[in-house]
N, C-alpha and C. Protein backbone atom coordinates (compact mmCIF):
# COMPACT_ATOMS: atom_id res chain seq x y z
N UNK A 1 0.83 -1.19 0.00
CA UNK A 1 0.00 0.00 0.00
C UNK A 1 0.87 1.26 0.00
N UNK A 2 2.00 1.62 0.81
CA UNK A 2 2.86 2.59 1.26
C UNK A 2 3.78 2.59 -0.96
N UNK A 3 3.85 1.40 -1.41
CA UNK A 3 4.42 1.79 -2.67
C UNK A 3 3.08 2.31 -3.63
N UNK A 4 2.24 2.28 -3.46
CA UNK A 4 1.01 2.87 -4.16
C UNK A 4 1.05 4.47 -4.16
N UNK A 5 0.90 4.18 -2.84
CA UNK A 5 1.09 5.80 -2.18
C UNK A 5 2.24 6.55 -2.51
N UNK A 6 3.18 6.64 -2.82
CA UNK A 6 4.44 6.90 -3.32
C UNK A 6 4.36 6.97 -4.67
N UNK A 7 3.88 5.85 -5.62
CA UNK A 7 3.98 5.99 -7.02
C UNK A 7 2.89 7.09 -7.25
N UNK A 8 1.75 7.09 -6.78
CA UNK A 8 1.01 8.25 -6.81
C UNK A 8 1.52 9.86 -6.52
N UNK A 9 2.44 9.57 -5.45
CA UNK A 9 2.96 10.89 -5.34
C UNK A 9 3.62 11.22 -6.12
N UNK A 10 4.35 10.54 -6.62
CA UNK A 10 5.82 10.76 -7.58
C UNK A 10 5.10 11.44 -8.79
N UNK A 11 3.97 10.50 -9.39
CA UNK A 11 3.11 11.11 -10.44
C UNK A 11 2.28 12.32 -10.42
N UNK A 12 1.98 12.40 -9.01
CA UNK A 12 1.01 13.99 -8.70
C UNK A 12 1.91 15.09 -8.75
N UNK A 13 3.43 14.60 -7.92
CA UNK A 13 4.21 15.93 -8.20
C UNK A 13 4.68 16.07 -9.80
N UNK A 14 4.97 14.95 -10.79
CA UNK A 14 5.38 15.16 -11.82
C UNK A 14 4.23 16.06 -12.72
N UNK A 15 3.07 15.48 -12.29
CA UNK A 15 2.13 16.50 -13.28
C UNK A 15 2.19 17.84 -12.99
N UNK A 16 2.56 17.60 -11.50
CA UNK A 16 2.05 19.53 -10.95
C UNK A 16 3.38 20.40 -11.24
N UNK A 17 4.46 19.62 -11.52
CA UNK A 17 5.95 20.08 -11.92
C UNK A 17 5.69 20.90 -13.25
N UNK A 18 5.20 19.98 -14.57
CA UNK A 18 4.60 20.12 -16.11
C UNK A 18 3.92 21.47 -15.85
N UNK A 19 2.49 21.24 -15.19
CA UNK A 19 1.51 22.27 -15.41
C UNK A 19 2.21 23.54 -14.70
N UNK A 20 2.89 23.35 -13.66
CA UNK A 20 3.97 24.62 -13.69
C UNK A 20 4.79 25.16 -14.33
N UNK A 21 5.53 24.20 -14.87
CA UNK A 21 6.32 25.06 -15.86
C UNK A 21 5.48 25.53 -16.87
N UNK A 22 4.93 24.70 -17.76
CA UNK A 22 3.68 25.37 -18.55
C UNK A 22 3.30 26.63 -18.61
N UNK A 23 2.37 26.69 -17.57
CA UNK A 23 2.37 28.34 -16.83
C UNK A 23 3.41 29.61 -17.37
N UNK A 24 4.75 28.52 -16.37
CA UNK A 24 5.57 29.96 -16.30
C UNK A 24 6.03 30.34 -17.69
N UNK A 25 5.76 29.14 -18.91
CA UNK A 25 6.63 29.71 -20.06
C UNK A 25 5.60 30.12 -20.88
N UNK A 26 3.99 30.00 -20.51
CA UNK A 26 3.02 30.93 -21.58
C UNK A 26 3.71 32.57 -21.06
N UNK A 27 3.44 32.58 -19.37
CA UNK A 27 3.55 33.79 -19.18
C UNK A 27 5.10 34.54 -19.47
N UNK A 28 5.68 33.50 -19.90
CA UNK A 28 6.86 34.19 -20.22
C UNK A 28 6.63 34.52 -21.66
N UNK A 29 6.30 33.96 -22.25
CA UNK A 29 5.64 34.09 -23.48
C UNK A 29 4.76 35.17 -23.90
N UNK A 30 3.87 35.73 -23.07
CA UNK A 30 3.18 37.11 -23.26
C UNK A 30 4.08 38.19 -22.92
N UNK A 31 4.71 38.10 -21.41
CA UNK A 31 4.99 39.03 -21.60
C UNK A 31 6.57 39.65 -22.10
N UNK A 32 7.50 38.81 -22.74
CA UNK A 32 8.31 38.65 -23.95
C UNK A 32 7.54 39.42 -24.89
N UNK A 33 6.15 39.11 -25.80
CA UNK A 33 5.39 39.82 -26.70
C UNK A 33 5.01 41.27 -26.55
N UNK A 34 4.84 41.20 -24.96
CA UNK A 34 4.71 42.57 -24.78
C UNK A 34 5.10 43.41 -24.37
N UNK A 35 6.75 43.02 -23.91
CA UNK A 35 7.55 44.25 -23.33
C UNK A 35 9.08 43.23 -23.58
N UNK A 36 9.44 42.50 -24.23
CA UNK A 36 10.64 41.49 -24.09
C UNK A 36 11.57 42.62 -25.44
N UNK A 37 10.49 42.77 -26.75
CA UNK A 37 11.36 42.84 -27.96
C UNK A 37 11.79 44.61 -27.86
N UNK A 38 10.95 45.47 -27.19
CA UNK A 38 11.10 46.99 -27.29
C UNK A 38 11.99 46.78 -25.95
N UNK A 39 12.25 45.72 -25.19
CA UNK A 39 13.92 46.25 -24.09
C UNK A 39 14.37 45.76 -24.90
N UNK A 40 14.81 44.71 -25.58
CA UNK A 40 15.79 43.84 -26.50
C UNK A 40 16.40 45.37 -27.42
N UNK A 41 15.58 45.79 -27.79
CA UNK A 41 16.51 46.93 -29.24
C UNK A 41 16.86 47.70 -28.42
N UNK A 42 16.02 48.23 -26.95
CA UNK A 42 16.95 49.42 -26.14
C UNK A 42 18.46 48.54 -25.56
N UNK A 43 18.54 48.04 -25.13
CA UNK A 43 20.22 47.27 -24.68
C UNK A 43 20.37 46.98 -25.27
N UNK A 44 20.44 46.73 -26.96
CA UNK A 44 21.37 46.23 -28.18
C UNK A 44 21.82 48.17 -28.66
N UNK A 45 21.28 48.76 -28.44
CA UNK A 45 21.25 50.58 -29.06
C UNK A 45 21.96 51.12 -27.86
N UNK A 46 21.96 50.38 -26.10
CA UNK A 46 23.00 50.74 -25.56
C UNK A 46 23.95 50.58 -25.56
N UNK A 47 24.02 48.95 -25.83
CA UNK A 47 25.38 48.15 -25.84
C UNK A 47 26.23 48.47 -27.05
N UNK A 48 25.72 49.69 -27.83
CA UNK A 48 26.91 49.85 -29.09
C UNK A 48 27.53 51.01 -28.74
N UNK A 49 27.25 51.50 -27.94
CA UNK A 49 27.75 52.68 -27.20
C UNK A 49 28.66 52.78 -25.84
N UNK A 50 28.47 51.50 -25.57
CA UNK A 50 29.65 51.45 -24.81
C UNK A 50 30.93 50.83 -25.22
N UNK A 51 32.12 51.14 -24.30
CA UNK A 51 33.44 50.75 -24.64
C UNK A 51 33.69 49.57 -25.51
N UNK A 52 32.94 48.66 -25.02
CA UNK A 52 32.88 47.24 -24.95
C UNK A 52 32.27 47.11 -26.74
N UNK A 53 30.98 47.45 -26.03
CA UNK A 53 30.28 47.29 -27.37
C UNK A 53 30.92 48.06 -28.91
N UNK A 54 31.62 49.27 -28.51
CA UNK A 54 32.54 49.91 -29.80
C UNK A 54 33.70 48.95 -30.03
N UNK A 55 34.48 48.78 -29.14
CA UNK A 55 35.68 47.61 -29.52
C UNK A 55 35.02 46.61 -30.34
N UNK A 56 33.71 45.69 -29.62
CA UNK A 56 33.42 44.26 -30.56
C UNK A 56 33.21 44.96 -32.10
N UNK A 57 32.37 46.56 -32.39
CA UNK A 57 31.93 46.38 -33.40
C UNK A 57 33.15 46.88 -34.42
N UNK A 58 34.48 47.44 -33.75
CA UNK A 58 35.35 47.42 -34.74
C UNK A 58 36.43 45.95 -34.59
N UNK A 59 36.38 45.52 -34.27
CA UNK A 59 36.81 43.88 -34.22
C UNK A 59 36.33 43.70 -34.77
N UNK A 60 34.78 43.46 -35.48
CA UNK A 60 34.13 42.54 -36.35
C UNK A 60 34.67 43.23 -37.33
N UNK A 61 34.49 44.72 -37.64
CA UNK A 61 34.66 44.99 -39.30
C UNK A 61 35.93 45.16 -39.20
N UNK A 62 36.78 44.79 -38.73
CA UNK A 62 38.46 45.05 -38.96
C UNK A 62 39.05 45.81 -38.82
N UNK A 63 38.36 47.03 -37.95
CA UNK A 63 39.20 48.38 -37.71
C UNK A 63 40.02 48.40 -36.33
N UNK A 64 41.14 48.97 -36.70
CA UNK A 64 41.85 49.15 -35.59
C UNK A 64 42.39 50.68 -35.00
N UNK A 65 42.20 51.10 -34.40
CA UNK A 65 42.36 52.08 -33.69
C UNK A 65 43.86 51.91 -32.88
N UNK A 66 44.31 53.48 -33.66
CA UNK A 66 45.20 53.85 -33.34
C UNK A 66 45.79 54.86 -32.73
N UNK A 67 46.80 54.88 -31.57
CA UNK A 67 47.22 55.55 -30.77
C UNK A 67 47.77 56.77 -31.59
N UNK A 68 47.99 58.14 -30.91
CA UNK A 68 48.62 59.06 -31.45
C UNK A 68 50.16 58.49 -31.96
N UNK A 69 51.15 57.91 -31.01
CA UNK A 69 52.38 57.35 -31.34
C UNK A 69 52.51 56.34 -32.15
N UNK A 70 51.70 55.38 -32.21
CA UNK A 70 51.46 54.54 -33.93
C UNK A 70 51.30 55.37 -35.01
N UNK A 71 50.92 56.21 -34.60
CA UNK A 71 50.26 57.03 -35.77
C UNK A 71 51.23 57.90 -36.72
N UNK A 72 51.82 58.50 -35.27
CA UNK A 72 53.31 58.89 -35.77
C UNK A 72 54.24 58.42 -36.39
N UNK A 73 54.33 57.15 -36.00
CA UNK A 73 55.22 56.34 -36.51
C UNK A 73 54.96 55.60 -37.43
N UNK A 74 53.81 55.49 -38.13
CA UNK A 74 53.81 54.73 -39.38
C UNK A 74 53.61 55.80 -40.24
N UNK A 75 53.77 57.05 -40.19
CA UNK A 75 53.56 58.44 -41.09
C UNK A 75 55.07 58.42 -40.70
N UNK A 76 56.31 58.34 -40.07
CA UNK A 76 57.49 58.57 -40.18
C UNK A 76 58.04 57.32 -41.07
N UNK A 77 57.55 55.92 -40.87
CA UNK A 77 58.42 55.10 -41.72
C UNK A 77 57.80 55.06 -42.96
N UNK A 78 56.86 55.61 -43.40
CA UNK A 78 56.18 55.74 -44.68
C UNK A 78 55.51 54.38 -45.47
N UNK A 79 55.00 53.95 -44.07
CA UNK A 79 53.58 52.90 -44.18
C UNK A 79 52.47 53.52 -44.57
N UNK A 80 52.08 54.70 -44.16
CA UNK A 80 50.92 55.52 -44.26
C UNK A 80 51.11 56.41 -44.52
N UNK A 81 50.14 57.41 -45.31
CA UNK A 81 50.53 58.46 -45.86
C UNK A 81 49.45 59.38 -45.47
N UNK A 82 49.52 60.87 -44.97
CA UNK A 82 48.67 61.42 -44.75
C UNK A 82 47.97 62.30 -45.49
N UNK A 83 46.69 62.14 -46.15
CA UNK A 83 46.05 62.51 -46.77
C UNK A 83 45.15 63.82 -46.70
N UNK A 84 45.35 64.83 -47.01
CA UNK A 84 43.93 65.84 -45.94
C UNK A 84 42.93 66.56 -47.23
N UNK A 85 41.92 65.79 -46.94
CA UNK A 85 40.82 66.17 -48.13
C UNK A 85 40.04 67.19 -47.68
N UNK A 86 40.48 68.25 -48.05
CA UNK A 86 39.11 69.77 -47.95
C UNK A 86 37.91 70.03 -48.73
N UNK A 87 36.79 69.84 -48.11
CA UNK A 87 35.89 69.70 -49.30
C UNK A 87 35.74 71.51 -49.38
N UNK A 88 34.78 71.82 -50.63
CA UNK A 88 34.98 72.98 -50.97
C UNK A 88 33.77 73.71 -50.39
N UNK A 89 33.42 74.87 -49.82
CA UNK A 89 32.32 75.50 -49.23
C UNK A 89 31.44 76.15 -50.92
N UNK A 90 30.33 75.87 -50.48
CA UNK A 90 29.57 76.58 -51.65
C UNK A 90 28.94 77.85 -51.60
């Protein structure tokens, strides 16, 4: 009788485990729909603005940022050449 009682429990908590989570992932589910995607673009529109987030996005496209003294120095060994384009006022 005492293993009846037990397999029953095991099964009452497993259902009530399901129908809980259930629950929590509709309601995660609404309110994702209704306030998840307008924070999602505000902390992706912050995160490019910070330090962090400017380094990854010139790491991805290949830019490297350079110190005043690199700068100097590859305009002294004549790696780089300095260019100064004035556009014309109309």
């Amino acid at each position: 009788m005492e293993t009846i009682r037990t397999i029953f429990y095991v099964i009452g908590m497993i259902a009530a485990t399901i129908f809980i989570l259930g629950l929590f992932i509709q309601t995660s589910k609404e309110l994702w729909e209704e306030v998840g995607k307008d924070a999602l673009v505000e902390i992706k529109e912050w995160f490019k603005h910070t330090k962090v987030g400017m380094w990854y996005s010139n790491k991805k496209n290949g830019v490297t940022i350079l110190s005043e003294r690199k700068y100097n120095k590859l305009l002294k060994s004549g790696e780089m050449k300095n260019i100064v384009i004035e556009a014309e006022a109309e």
